[in-house]
Protein backbone atom coordinates (compact mmCIF):
# COMPACT_ATOMS: atom_id res chain seq x y z
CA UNK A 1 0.00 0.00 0.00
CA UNK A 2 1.54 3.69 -0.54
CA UNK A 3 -0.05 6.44 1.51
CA UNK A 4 0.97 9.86 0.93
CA UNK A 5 0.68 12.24 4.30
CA UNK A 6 -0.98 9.38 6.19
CA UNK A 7 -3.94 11.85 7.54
CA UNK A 8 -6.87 9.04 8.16
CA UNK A 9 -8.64 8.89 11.45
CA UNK A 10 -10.45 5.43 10.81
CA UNK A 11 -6.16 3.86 10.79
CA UNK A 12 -7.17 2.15 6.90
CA UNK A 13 -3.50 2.55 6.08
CA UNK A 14 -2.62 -0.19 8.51
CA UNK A 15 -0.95 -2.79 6.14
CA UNK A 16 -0.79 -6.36 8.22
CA UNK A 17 1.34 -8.67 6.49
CA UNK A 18 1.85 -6.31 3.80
CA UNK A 19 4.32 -3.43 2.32
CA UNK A 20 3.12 -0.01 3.45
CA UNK A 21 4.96 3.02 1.54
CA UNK A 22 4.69 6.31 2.87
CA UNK A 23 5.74 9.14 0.51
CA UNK A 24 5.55 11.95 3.59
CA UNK A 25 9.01 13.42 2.89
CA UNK A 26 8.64 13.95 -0.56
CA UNK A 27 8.15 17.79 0.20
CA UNK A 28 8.99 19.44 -3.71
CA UNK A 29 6.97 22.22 -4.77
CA UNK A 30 7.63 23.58 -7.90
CA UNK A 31 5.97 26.81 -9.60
CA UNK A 32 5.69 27.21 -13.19
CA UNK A 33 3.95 30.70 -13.33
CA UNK A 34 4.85 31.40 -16.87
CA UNK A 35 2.84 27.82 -17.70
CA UNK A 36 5.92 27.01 -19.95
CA UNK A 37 4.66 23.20 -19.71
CA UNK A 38 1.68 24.38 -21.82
CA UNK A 39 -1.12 23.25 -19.75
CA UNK A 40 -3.25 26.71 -20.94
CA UNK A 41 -3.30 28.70 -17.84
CA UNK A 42 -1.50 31.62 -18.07
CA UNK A 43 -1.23 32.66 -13.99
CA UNK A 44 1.00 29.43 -14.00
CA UNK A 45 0.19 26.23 -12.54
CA UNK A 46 2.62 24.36 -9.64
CA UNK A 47 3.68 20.32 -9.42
CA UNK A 48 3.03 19.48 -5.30
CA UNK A 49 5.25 16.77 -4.33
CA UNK A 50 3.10 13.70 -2.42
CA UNK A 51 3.92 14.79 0.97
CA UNK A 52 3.33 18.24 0.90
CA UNK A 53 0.18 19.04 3.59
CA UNK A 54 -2.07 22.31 2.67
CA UNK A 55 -0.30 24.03 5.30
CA UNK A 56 2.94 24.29 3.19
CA UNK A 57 0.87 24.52 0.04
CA UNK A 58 -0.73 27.63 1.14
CA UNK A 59 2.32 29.15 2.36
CA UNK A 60 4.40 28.48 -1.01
CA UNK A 61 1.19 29.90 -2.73
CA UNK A 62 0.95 33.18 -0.15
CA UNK A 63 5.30 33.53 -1.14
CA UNK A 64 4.22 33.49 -5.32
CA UNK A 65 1.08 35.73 -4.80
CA UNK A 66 -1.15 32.60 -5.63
CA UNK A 67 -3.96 31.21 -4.07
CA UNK A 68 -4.65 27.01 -4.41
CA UNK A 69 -8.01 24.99 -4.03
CA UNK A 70 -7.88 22.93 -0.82
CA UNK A 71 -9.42 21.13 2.07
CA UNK A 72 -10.29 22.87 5.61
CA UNK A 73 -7.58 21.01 7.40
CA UNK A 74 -4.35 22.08 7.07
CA UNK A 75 -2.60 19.01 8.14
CA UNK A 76 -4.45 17.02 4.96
CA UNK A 77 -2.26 16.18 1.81
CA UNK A 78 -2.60 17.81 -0.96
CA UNK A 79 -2.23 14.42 -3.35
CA UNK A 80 -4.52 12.39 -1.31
CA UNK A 81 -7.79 15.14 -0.96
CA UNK A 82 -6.78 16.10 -4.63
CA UNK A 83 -7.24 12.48 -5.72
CA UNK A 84 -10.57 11.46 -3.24
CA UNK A 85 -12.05 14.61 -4.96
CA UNK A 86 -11.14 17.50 -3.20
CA UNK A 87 -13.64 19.59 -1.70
CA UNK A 88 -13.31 22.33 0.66
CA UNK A 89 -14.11 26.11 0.86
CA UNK A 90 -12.72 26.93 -2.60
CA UNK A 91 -14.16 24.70 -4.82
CA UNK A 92 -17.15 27.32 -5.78
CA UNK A 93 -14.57 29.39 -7.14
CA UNK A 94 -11.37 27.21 -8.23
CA UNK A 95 -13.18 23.89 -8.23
CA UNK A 96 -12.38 20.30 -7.00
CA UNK A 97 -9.33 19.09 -5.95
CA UNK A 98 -9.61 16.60 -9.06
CA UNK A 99 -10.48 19.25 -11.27
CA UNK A 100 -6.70 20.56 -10.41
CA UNK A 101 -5.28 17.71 -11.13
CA UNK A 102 -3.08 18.59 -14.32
CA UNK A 103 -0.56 15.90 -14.72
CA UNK A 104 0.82 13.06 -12.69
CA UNK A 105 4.04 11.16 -12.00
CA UNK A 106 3.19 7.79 -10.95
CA UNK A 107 4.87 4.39 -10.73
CA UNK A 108 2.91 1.55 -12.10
CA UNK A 109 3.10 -2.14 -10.68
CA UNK A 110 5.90 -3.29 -13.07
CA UNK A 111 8.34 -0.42 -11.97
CA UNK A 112 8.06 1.94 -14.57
CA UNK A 113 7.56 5.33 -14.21
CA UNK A 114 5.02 7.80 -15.99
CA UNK A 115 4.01 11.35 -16.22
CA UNK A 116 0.34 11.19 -16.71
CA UNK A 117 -1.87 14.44 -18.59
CA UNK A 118 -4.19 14.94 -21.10
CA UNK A 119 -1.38 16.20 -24.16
């Protein structure tokens, strides 16, 4: 099992007699705010590593004069609410969490790595 911040309350990350990954220090945040990937949003979009928690997500966004769609917790990850959904406050005005969601880099079973989007 991989879990991302680990933020769950009902402990359905446990992982008897299994493999649990937990991908809490990957803390990169990276702002592209001249959208130079091409993803068609011209204020810039930002790549959220799996362990950053809204708490640094805001406060990265406050630093580039940007504001981000999130939960009301601050101590939830960003991958995991983006990925259940994502709704919170914002979500009127900058929608879902998945609605965010412009590209991916995951690891499938084999091993391989991919960067996931819709080009």
């Amino acid at each position: 099992m991989v879990a991302s911040t680990g933020h769950e309350i009902l402990n359905r990350h446990s992982c008897k007699d299994g493999i649990l990954i937990k991908t809490t220090l990957i803390k990169g945040i990276e702002w592209d705010l001249s959208d130079k990937k091409g993803f068609g949003h011209p204020q810039g979009n930002v790549k959220f590593g799996a362990g950053i928690v809204f708490s640094e997500a805001h406060s990265s966004a406050a630093n580039n004069n940007r504001v981000i769609s999130s939960g009301w917790a601050s101590t939830v990850g960003v991958v995991g609410w983006s990925i259940g959904g994502g709704f919170g406050p914002f979500a009127p005005s900058f929608g879902l969490g998945a609605d965010n969601i412009l590209e991916a880099d995951i690891i499938i079973a084999n091993g391989t790595e991919l960067t996931v989007n819709a080009q």
